[in-house]
Protein backbone atom coordinates (compact mmCIF):
# COMPACT_ATOMS: atom_id res chain seq x y z
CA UNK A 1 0.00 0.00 0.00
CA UNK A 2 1.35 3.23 -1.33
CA UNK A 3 2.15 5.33 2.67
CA UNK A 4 -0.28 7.34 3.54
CA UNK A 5 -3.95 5.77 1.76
CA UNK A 6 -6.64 5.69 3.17
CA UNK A 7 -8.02 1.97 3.29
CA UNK A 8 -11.77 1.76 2.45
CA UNK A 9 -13.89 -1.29 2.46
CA UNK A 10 -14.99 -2.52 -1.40
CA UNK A 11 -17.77 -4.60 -2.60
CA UNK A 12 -17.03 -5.91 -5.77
CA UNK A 13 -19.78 -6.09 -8.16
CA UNK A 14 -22.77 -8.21 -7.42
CA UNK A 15 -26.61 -8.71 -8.19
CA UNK A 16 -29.79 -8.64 -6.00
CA UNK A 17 -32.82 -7.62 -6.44
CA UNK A 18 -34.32 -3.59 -5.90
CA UNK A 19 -35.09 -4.13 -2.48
CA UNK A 20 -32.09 -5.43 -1.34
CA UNK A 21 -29.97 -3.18 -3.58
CA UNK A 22 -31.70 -0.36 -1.86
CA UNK A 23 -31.98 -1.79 2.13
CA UNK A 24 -28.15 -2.38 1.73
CA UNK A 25 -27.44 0.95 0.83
CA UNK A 26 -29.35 1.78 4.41
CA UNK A 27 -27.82 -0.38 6.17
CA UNK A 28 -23.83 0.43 4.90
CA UNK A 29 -24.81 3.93 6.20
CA UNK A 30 -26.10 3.04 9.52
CA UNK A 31 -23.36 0.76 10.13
CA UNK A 32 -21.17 3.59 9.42
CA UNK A 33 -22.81 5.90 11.07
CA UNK A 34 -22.69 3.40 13.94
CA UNK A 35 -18.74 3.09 13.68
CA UNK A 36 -19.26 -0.74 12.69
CA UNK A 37 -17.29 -0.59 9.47
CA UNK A 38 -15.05 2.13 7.22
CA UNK A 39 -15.77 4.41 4.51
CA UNK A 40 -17.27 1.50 1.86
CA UNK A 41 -17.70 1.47 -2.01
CA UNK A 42 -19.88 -0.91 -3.60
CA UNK A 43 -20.94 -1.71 -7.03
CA UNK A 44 -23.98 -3.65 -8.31
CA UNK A 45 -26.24 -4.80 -11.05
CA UNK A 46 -30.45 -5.31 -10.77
CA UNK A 47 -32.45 -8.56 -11.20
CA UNK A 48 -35.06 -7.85 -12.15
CA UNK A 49 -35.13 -4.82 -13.65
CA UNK A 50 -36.61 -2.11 -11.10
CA UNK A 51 -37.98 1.12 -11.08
CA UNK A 52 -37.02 3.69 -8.21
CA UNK A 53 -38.34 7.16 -7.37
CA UNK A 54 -37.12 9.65 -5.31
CA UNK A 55 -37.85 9.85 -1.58
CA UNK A 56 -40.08 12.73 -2.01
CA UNK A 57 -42.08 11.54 -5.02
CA UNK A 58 -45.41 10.46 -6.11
CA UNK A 59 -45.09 6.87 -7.31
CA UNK A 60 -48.57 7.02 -9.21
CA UNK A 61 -47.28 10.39 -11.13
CA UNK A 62 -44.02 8.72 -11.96
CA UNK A 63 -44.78 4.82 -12.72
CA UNK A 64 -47.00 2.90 -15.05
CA UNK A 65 -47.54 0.04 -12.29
CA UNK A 66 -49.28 -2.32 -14.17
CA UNK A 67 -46.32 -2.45 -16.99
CA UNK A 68 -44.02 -2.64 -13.88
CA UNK A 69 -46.34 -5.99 -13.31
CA UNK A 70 -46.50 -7.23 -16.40
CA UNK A 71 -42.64 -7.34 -17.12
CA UNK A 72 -42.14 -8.54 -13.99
CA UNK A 73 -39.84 -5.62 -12.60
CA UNK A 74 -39.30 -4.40 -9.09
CA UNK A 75 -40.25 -0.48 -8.00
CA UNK A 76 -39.10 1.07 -4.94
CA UNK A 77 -38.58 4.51 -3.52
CA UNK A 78 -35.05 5.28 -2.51
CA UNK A 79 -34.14 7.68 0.60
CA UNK A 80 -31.94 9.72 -1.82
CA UNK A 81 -33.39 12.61 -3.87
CA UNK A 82 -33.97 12.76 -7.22
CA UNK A 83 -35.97 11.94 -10.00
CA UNK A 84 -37.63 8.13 -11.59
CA UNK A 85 -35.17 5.91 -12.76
CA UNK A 86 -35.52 2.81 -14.84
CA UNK A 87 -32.53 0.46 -13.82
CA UNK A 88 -31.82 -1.91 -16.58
CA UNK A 89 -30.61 -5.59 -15.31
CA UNK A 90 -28.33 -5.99 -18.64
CA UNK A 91 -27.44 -2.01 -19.74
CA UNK A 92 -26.41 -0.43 -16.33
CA UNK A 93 -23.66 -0.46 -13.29
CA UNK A 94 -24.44 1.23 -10.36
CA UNK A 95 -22.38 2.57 -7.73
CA UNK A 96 -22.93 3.47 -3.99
CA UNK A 97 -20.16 4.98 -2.06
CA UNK A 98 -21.24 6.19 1.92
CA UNK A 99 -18.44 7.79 3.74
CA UNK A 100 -17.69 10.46 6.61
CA UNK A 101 -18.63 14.46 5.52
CA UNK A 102 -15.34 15.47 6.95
CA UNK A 103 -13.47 12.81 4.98
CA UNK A 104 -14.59 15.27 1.81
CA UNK A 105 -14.25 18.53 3.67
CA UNK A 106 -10.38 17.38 4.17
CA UNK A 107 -10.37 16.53 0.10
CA UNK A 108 -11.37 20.67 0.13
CA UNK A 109 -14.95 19.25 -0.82
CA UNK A 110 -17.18 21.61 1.64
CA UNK A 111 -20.38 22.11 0.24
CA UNK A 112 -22.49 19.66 -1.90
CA UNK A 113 -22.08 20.33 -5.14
CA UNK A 114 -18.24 19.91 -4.61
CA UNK A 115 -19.14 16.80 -2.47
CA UNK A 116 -21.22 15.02 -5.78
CA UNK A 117 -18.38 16.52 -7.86
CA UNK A 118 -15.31 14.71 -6.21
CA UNK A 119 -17.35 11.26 -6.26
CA UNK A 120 -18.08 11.75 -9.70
CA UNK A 121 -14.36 12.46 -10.39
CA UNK A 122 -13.45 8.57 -10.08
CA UNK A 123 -16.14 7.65 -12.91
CA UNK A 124 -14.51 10.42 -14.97
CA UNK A 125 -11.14 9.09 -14.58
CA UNK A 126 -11.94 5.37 -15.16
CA UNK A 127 -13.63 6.79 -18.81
CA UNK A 128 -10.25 8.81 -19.32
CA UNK A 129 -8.29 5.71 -19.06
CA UNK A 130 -9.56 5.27 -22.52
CA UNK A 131 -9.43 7.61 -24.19
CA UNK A 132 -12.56 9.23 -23.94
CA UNK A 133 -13.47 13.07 -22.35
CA UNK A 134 -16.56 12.77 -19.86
CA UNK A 135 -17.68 16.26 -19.17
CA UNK A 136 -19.32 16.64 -15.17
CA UNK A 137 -22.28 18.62 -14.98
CA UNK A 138 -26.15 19.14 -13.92
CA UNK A 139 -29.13 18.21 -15.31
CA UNK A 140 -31.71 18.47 -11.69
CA UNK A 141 -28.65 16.67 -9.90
CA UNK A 142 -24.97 16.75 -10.66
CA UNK A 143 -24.61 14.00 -13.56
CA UNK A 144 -21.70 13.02 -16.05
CA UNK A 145 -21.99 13.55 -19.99
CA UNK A 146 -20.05 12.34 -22.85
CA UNK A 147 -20.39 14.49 -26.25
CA UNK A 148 -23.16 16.43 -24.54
CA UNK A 149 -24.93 13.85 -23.67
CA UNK A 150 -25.56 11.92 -19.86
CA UNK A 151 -24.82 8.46 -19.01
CA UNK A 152 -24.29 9.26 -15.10
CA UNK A 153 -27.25 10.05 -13.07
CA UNK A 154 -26.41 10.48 -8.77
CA UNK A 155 -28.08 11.13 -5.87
CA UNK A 156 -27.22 11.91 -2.05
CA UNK A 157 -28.87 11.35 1.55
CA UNK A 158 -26.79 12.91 4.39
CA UNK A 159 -27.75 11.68 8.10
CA UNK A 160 -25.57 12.11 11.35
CA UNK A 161 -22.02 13.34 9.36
CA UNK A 162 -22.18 10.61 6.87
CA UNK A 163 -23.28 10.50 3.45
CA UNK A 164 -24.79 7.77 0.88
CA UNK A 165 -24.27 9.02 -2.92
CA UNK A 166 -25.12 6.27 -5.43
CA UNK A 167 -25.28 6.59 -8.95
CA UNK A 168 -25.60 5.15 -12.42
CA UNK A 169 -22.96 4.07 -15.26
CA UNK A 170 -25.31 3.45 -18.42
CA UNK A 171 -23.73 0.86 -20.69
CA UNK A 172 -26.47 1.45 -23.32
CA UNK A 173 -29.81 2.87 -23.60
CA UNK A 174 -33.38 1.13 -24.40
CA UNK A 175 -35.30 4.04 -24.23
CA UNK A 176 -38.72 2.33 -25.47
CA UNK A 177 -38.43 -0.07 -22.41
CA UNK A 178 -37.60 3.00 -20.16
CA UNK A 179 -40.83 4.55 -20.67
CA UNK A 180 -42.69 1.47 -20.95
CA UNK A 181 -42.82 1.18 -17.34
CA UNK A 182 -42.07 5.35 -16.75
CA UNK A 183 -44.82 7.70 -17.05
CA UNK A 184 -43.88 10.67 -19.64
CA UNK A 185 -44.45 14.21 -18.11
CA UNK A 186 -47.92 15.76 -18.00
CA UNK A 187 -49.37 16.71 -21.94
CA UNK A 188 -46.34 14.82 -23.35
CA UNK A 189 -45.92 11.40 -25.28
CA UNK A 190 -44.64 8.95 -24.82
CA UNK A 191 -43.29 8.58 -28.13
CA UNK A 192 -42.16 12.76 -27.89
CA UNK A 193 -39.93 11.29 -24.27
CA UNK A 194 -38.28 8.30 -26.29
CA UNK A 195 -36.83 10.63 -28.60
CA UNK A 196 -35.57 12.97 -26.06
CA UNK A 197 -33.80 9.95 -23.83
CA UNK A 198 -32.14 9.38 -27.45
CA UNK A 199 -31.46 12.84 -27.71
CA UNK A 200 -29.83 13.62 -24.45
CA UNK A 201 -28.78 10.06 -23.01
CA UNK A 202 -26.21 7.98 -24.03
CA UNK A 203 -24.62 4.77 -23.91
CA UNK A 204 -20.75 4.25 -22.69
CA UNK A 205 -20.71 1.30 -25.25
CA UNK A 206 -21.67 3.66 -27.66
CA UNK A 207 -17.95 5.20 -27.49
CA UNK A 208 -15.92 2.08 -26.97
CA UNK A 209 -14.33 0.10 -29.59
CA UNK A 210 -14.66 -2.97 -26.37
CA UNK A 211 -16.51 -3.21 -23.84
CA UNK A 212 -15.25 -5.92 -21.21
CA UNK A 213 -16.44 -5.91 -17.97
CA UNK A 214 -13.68 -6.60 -15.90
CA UNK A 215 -11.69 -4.45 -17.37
CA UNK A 216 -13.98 -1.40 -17.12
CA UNK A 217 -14.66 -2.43 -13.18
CA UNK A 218 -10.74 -2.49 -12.82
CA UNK A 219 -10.59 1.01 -13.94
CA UNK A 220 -13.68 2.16 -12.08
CA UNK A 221 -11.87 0.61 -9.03
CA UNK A 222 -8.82 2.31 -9.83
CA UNK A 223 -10.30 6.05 -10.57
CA UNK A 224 -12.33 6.17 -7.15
CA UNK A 225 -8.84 5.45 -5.35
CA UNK A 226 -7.12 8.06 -7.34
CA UNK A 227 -9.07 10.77 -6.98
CA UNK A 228 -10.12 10.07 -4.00
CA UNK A 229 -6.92 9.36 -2.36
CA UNK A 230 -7.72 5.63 -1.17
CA UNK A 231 -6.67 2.06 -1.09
CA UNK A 232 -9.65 -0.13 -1.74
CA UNK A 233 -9.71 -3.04 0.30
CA UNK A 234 -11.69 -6.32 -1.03
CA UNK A 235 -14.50 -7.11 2.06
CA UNK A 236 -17.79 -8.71 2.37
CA UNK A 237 -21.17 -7.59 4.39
CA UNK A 238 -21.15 -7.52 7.84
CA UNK A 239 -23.62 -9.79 9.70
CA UNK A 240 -25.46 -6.52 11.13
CA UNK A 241 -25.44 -4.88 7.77
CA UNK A 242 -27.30 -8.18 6.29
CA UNK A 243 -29.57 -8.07 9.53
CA UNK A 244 -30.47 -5.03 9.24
CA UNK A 245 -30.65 -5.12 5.32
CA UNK A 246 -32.96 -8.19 5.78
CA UNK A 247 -35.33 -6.20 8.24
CA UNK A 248 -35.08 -2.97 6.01
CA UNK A 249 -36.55 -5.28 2.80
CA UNK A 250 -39.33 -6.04 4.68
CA UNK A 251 -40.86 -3.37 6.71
CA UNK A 252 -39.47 -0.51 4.35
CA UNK A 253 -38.80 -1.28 0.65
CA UNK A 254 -41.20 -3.67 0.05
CA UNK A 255 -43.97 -2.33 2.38
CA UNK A 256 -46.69 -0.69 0.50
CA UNK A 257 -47.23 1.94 2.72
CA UNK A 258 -43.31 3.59 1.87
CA UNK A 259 -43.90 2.63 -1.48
CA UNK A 260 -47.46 4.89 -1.60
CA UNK A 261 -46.27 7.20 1.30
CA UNK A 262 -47.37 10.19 -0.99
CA UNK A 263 -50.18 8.73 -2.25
């Protein structure tokens, strides 16, 4: 380990379901919060497909439930902000990173747009390491564009000097799937929204020659420890993370009432 790193706990990429995607994302903040484990950085893929909204959002304005049915998807409302977001089990990577406020404030991160920003830097640095120029910006929360266009939507929740960011990587886009299960905006088409996600979304895959996997995770990995100063340490779940995630599926993500809490 180069002197000096920071070690960090990392969850190498694995795939659950919405529920537990999202109640582990809880619970790697509590336990942080409680002291139980280190700064962590996890990635993961979704089986089935799922839908989330934002904590603060209407799921009957945002989400065509009976298409979410007949697919077979998940739906579930995050504690992040933000807007609906169709996570595709075979086109996207997601990230999650939680870690101390002050661990940022000492990277001269203080406020939150600089705090999204310095996360982001990692995805922007794997995407350098070939060749390509992602450009950081905002479109309703900070997000990450290539040629104009986004492939890297984030969102934050910060509780007791910690924060959860989590975000996605899009590896390509199906936009007629999207918004078969995501309701367009009020007095506009459907048809009118798939054209815009082609418009303004794109695909990594789209600007690589090769995708591979393991490659792209291994320079992921690699840009989140050098921007962020760290050494990534391989770990697994802690039993009161998995407790607690178990308990969180449950009562919380799956429970109709948190689902329709602004119903």
């Amino acid at each position: 380990m180069v002197k000096g790193l920071r070690e960090w706990r990392f969850l190498p990429l694995e795939t659950r379901n919405g529920y537990w995607n999202m109640a582990l994302d809880e619970a790697i903040l509590n336990a942080a919060i409680e002291k139980k484990i280190p700064n962590t950085l996890r990635f993961f893929k979704w089986e089935p497909s799922t839908v989330s909204i934002g904590r603060n959002q209407s799921i009957s304005n945002e989400v065509d439930l009976n298409a979410v049915r007949e697919n077979g998807f998940n739906v579930i409302r995050r504690i992040t902000g933000g807007g609906a977001v169709f996570h595709d089990s075979t086109r996207e990577i997601t990230y999650s990173i939680v870690c101390s406020l002050k661990f940022l404030e000492n990277l001269d991160a203080k406020n939150v747009i600089e705090q999204f920003e310095i996360i982001e830097a990692g995805i922007v640095n794997a995407l350098t390491q070939y060749g390509l120029q992602p450009q950081k910006g905002v479109i309703h929360c900070p997000a990450i564009f290539l040629d104009g266009k986004k492939f890297s939507g984030n969102a934050q929740i910060r509780k007791k000097g910690y924060l959860l960011q989590h975000g996605t990587i899009l590896l390509e886009l199906d936009p007629n799937l999207m918004y078969s299960v995501l309701k367009a905006p009020y007095n506009v088409g459907k048809t009118k929204m798939v054209k815009s996600v082609y418009a303004k979304c794109i695909g990594i895959k789209e600007r690589l020659e090769h995708y591979d996997e393991t490659k792209f995770l291994f320079y992921l990995k690699a840009g989140f420890e050098a921007t962020l100063g760290i050494k990534l340490i391989e770990g697994n779940f802690t039993d009161y993370e998995l407790n607690l995630a178990d308990k969180l599926v449950s009562k919380k993500y799956s429970n109709k009432n948190w689902l329709e809490k602004y119903e």
